[in-house]
C-alpha atoms as a PDB file:
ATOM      1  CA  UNK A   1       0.000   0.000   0.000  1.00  0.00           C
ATOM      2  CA  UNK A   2       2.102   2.894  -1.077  1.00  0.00           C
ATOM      3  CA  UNK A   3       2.422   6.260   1.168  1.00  0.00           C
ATOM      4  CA  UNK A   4       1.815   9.910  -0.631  1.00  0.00           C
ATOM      5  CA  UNK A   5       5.533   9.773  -0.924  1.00  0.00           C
ATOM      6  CA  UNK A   6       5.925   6.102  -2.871  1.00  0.00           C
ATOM      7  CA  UNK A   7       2.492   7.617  -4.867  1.00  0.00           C
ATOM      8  CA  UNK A   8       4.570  10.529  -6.002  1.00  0.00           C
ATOM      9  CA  UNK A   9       7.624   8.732  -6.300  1.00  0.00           C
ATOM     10  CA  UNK A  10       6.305   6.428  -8.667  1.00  0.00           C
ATOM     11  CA  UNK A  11       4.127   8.444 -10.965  1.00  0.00           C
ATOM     12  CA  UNK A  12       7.233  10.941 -11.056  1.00  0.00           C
ATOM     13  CA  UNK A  13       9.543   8.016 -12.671  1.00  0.00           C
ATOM     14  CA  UNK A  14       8.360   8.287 -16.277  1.00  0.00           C
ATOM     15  CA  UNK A  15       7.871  12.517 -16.094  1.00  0.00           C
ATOM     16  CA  UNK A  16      10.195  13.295 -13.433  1.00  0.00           C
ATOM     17  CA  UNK A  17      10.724  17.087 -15.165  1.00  0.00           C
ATOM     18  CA  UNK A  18       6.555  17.488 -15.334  1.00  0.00           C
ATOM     19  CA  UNK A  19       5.477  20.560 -12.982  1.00  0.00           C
ATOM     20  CA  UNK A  20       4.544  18.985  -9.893  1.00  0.00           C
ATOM     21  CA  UNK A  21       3.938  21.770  -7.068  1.00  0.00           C
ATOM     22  CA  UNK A  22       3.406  25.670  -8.213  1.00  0.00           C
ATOM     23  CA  UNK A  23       4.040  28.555  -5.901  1.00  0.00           C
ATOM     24  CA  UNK A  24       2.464  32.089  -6.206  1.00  0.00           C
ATOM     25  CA  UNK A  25       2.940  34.786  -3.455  1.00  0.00           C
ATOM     26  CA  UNK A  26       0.452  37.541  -3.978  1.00  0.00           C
ATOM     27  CA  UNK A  27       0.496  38.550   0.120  1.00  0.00           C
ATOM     28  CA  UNK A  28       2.154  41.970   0.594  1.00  0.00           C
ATOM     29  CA  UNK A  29       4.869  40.192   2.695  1.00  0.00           C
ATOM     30  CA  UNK A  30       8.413  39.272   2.737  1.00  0.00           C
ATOM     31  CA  UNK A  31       8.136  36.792  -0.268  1.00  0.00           C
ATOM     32  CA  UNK A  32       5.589  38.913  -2.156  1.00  0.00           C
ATOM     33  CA  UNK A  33       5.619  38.368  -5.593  1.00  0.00           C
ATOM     34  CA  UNK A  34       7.177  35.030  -5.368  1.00  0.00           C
ATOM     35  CA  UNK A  35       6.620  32.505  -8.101  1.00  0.00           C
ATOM     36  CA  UNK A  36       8.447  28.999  -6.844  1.00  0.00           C
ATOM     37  CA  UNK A  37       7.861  25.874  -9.711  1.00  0.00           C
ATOM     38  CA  UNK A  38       8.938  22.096  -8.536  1.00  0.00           C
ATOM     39  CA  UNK A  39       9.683  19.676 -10.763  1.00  0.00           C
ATOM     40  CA  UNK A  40       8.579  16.098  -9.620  1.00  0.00           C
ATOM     41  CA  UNK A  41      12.394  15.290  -8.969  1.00  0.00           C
ATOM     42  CA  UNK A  42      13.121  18.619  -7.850  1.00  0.00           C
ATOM     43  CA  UNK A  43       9.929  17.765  -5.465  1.00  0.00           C
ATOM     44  CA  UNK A  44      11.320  14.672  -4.223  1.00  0.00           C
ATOM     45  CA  UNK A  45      14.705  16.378  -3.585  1.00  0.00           C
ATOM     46  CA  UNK A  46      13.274  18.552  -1.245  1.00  0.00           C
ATOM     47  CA  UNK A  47      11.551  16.270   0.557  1.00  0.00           C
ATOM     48  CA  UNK A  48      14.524  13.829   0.511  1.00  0.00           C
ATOM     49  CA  UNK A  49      16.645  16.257   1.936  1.00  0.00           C
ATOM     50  CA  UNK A  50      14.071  17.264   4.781  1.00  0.00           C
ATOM     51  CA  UNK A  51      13.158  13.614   5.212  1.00  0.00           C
ATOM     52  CA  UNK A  52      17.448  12.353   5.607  1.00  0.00           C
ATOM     53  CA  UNK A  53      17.508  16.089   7.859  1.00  0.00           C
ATOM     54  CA  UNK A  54      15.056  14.529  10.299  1.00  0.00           C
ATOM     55  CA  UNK A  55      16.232  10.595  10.670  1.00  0.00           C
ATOM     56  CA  UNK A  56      19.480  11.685  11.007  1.00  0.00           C
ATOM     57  CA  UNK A  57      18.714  14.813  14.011  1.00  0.00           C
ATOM     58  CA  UNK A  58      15.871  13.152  15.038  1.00  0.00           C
ATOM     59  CA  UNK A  59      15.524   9.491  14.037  1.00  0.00           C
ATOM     60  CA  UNK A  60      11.810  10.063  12.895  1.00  0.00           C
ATOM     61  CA  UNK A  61      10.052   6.651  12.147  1.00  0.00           C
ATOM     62  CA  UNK A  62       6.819   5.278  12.818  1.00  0.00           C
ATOM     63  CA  UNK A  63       4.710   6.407  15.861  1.00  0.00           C
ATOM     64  CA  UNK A  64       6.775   9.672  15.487  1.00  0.00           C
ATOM     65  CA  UNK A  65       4.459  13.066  15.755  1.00  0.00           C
ATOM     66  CA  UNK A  66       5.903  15.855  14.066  1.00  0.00           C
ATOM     67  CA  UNK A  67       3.881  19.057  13.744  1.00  0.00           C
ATOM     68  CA  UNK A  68       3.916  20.987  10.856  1.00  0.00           C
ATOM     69  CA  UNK A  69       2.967  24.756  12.378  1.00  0.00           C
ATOM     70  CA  UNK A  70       3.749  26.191   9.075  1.00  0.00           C
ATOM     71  CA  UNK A  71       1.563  28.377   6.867  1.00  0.00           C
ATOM     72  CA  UNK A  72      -0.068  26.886   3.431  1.00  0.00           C
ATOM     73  CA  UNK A  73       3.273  27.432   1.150  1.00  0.00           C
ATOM     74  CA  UNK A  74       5.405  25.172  -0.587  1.00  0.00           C
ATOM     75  CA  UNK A  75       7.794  24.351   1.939  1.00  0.00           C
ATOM     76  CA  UNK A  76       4.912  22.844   4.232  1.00  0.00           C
ATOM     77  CA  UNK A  77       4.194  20.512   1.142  1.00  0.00           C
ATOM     78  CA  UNK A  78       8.190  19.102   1.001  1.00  0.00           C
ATOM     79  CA  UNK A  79       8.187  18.767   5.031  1.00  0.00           C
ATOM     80  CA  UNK A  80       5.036  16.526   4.753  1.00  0.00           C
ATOM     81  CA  UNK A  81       6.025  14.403   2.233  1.00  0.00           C
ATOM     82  CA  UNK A  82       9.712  13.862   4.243  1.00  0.00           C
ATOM     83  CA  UNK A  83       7.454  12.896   6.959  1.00  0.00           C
ATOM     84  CA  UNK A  84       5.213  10.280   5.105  1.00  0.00           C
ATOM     85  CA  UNK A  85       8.292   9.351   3.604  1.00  0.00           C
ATOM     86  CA  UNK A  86       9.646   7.936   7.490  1.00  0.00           C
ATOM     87  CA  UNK A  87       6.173   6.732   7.950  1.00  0.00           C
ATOM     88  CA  UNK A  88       6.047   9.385  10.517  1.00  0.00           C
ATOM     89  CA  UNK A  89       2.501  11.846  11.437  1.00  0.00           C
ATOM     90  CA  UNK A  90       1.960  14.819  10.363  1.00  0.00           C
ATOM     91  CA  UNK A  91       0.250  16.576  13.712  1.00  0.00           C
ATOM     92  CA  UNK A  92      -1.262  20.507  14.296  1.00  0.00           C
ATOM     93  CA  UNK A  93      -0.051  20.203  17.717  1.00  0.00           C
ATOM     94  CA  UNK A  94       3.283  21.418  18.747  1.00  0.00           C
ATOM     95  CA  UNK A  95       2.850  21.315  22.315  1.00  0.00           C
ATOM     96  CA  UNK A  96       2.035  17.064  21.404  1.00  0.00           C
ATOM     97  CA  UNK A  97       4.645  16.345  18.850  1.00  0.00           C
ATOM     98  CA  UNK A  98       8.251  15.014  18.938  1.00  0.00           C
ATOM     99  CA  UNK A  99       9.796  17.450  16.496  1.00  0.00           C
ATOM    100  CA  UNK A 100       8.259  20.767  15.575  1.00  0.00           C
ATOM    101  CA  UNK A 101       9.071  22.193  12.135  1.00  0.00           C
ATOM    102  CA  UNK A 102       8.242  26.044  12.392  1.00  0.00           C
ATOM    103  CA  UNK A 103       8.494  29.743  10.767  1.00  0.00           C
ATOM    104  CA  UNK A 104       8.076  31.059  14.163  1.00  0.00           C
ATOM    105  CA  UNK A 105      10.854  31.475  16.199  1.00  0.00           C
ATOM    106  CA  UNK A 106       9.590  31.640  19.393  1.00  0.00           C
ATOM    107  CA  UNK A 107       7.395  28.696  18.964  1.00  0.00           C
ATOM    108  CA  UNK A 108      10.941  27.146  18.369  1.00  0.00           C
ATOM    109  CA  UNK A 109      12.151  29.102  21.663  1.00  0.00           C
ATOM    110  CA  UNK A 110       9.623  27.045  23.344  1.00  0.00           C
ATOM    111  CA  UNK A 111      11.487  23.017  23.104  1.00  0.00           C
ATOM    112  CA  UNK A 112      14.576  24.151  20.507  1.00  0.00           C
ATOM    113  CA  UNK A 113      15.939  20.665  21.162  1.00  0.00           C
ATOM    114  CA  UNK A 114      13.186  19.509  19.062  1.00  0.00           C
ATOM    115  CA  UNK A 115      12.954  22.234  16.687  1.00  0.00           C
ATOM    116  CA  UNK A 116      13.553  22.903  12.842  1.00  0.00           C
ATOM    117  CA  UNK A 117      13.308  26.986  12.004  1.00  0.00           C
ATOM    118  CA  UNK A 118      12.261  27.025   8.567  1.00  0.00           C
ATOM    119  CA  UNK A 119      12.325  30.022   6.385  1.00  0.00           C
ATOM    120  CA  UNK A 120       9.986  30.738   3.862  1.00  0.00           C
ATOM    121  CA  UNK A 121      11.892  32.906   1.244  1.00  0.00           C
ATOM    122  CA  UNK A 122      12.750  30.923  -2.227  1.00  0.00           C
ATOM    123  CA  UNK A 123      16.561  31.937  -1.797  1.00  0.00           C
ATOM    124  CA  UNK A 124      17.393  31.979   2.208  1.00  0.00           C
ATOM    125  CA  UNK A 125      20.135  30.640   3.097  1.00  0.00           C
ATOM    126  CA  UNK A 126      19.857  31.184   6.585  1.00  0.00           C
ATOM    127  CA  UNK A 127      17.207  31.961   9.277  1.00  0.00           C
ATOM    128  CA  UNK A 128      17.266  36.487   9.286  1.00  0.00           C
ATOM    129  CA  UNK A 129      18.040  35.509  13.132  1.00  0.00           C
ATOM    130  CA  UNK A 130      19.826  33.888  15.182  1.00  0.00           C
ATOM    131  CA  UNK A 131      18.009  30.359  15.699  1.00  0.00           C
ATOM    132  CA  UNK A 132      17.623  29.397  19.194  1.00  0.00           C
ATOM    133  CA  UNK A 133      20.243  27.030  21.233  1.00  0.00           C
ATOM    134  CA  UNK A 134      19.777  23.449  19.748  1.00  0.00           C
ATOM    135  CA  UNK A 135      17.077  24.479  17.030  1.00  0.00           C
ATOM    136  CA  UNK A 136      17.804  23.680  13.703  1.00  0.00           C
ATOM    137  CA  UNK A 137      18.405  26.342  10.742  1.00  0.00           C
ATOM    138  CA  UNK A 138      16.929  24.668   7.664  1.00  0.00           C
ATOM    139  CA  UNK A 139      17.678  27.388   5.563  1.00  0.00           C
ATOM    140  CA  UNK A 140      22.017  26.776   6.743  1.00  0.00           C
ATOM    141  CA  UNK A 141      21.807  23.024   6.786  1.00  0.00           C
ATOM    142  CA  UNK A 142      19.066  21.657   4.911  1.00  0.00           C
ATOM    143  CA  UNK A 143      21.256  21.649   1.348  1.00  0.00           C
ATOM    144  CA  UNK A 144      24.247  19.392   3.221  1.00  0.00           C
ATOM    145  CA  UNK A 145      21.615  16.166   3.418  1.00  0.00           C
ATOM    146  CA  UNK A 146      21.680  13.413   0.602  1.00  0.00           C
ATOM    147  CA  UNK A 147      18.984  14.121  -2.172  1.00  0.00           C
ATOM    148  CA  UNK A 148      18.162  10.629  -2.414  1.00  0.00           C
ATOM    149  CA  UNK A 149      16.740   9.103   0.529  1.00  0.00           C
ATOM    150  CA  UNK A 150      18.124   4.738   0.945  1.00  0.00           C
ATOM    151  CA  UNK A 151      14.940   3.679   2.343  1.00  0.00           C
ATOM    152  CA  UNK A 152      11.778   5.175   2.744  1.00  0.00           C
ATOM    153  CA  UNK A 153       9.405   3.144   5.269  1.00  0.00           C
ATOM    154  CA  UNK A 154       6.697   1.280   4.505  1.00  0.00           C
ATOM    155  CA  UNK A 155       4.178   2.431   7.069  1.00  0.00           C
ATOM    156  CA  UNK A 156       1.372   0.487   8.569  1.00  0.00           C
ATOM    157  CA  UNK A 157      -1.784   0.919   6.892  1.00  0.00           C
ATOM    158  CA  UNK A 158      -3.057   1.870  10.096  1.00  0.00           C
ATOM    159  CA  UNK A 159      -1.092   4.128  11.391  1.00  0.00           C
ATOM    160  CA  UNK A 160      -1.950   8.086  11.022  1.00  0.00           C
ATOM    161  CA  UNK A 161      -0.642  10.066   8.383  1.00  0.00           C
ATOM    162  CA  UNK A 162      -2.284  13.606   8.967  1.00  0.00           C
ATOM    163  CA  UNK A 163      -3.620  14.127  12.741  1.00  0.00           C
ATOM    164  CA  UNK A 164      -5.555  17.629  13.008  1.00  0.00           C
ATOM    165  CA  UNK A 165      -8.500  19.064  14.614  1.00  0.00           C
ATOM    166  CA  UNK A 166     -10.505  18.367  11.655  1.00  0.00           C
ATOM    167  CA  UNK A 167      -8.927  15.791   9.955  1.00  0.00           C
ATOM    168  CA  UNK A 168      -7.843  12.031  11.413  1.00  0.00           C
ATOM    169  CA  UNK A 169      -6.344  10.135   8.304  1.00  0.00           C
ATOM    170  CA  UNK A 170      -4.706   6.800   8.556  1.00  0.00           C
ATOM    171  CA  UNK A 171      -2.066   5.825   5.482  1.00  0.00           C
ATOM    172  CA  UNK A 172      -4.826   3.044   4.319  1.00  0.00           C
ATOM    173  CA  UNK A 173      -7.327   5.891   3.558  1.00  0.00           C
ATOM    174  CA  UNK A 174      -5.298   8.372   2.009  1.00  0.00           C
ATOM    175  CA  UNK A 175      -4.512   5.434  -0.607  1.00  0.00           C
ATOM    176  CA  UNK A 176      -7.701   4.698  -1.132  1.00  0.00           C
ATOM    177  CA  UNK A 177      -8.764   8.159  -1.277  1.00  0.00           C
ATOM    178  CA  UNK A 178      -6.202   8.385  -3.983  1.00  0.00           C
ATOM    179  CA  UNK A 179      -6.986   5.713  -5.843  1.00  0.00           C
ATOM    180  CA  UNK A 180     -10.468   5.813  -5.859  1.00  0.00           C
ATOM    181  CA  UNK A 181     -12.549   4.798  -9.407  1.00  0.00           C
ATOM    182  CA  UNK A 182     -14.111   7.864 -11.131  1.00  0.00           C
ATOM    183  CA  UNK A 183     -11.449  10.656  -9.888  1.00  0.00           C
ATOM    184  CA  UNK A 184      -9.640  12.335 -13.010  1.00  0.00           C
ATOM    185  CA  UNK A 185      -5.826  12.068 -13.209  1.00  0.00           C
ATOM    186  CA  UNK A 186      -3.161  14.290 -14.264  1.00  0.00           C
ATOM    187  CA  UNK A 187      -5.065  17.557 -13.276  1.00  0.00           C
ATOM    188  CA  UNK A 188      -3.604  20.779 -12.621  1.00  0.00           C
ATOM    189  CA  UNK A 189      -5.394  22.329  -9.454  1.00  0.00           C
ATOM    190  CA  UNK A 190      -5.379  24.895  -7.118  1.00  0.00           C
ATOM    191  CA  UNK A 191      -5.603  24.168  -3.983  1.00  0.00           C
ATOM    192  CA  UNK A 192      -7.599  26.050  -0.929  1.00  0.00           C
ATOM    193  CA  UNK A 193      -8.176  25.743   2.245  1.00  0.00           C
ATOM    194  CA  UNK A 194      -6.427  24.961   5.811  1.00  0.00           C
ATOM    195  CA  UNK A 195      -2.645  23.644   5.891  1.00  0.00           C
ATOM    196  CA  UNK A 196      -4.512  19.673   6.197  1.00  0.00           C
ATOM    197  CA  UNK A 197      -6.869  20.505   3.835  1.00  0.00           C
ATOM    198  CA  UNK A 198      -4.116  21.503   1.322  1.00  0.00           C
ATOM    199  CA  UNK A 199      -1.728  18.646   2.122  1.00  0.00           C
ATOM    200  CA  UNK A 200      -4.762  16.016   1.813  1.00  0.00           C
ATOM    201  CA  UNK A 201      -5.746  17.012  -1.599  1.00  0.00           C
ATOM    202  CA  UNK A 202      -2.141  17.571  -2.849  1.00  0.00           C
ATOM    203  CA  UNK A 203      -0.683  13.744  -1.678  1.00  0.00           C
ATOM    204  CA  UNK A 204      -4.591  12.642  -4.103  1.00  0.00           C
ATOM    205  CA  UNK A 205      -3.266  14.947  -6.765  1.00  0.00           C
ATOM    206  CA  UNK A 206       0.182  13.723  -6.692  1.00  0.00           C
ATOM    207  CA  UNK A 207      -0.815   9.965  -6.553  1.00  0.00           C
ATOM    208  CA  UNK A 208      -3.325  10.679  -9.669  1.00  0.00           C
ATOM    209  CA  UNK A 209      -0.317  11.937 -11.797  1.00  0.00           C
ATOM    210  CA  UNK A 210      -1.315  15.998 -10.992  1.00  0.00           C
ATOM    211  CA  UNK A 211       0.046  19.028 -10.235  1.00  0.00           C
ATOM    212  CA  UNK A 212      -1.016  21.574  -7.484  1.00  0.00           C
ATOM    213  CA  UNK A 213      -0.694  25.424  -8.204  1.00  0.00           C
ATOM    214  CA  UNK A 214      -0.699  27.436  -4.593  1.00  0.00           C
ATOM    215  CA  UNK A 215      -1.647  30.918  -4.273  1.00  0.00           C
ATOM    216  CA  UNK A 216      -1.471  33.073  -1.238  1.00  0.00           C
ATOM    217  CA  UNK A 217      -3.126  36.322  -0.775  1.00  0.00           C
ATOM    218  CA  UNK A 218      -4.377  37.124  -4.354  1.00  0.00           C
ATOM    219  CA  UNK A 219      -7.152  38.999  -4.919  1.00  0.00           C
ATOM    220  CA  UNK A 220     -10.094  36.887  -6.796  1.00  0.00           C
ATOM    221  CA  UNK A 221      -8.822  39.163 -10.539  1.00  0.00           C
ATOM    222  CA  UNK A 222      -5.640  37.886  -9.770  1.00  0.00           C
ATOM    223  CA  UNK A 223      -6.340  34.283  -8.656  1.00  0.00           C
ATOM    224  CA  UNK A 224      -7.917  34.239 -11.706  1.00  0.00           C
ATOM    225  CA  UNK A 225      -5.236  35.206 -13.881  1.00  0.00           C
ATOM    226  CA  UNK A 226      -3.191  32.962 -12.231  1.00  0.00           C
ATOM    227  CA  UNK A 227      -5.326  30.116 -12.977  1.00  0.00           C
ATOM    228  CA  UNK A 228      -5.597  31.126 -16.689  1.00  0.00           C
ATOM    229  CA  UNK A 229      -1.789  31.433 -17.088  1.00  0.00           C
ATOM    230  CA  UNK A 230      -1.164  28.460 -15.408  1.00  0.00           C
ATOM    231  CA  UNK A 231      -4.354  26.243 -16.931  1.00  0.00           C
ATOM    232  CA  UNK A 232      -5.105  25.192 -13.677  1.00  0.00           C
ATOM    233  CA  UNK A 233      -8.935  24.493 -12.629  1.00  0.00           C
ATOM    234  CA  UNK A 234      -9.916  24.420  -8.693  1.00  0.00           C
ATOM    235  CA  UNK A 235     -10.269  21.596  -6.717  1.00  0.00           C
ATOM    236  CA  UNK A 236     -13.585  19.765  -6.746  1.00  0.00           C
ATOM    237  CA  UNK A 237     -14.208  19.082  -3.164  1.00  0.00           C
ATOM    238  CA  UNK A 238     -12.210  16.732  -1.324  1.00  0.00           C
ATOM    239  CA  UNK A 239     -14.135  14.191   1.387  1.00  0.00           C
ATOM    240  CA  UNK A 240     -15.695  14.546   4.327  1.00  0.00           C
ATOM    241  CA  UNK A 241     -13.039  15.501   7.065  1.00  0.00           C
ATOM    242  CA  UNK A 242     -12.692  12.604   9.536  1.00  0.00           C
ATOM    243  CA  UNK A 243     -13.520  14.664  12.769  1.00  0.00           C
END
């Protein structure tokens, strides 16, 4: 039963440079104006990287919680796929998890031992700030781990891939979510909604050979000229949350 990450793995093999994950920032803040475009294998890097970054500082497997307090952007969508990669959980709960992966440095203040300061510009190469004692600086470290990860886990089909308020998702129903009769494949589509929202429909999209196009803080003339540039179409409701 194959894991958003073995799903994206595999339908990236025969059109590894397809667009996979599309990134517009149309906020007003630091990354305004922003346009990031993955690559399925530049994708996978990512989330190799972030996945070798946490077994090797935090030897994330199985059972492991990590929260993801990050906003909707594309480096949320590489940091959950590292995690599904390890068979690990994706949690909203920082105060609950074993590592926290964060944009918010004094969240990280709060347990740095367990913390991974992320920062959301395209071309950082370090956090703006000092980090906190013990919390990891993605931006510094992040390119030093392998691109390729040995060997991703095979998680239990019971165990939880996405744990939030709303959503409860074990690794047997996001596979069958994605592989569910009557769905289209190889869609481009933008995604809305909450951070689990987002990540649940992108790991469907992915498995179904898609691409996701992100936009953050466009007006609806601009989302829309986004979408026609980018001959994307929006999501067509995802299923029932869980909870």
């Amino acid at each position: 039963m194959p894991c958003p990450y073995a799903a994206l793995d595999s339908t990236c093999r025969a059109e590894s440079a397809s667009p996979r994950l599309t990134w517009y920032d149309r906020s007003g803040g630091p990354t305004h104006g922003e346009r990031v475009e993955l690559s399925g294998r530049l994708l996978l890097m990512w989330a190799n990287k972030a996945a070798n970054l946490l077994l090797e500082e935090h030897d994330v497997g199985p059972g492991t919680r990590v929260a993801l307090a990050l906003p909707v952007h594309w480096r949320a969508c590489y940091w959950a796929l590292a995690c599904w990669a390890l068979g690990a959980t994706v949690s909203a709960d920082p105060d609950a998890a074993d590592v926290v992966v964060t944009d918010d440095s004094r969240l990280a203040d709060r347990a740095p031992e367990r913390s991974i300061l992320v920062t959301l510009p395209a071309l950082a190469r370090r956090a703006p700030q000092q980090p906190p004692a013990s919390a990891i600086d993605e931006a510094a470290t992040i390119s030093g781990y392998p691109d390729d990860l040995s060997m991703p886990v095979d998680p239990s089909p019971e165990d939880v891939a996405l744990d939030f308020p709303e959503r409860h998702t074990t690794y047997r129903e996001m596979s069958a979510e994605a592989t569910r009769d009557g769905d289209p494949t190889g869609e481009r589509l933008l995604l809305d909604g909450d951070l689990d929202a987002v990540l649940h429909d992108a790991a469907r999209t992915w498995a179904r050979g898609g691409s996701v196009l992100l936009i953050a803080g466009a007006s609806t003339e601009e989302r829309a000229t986004v979408m026609a540039s980018e001959r994307a179409s929006v999501r067509r409701g995802g299923p029932t949350p869980s909870r």
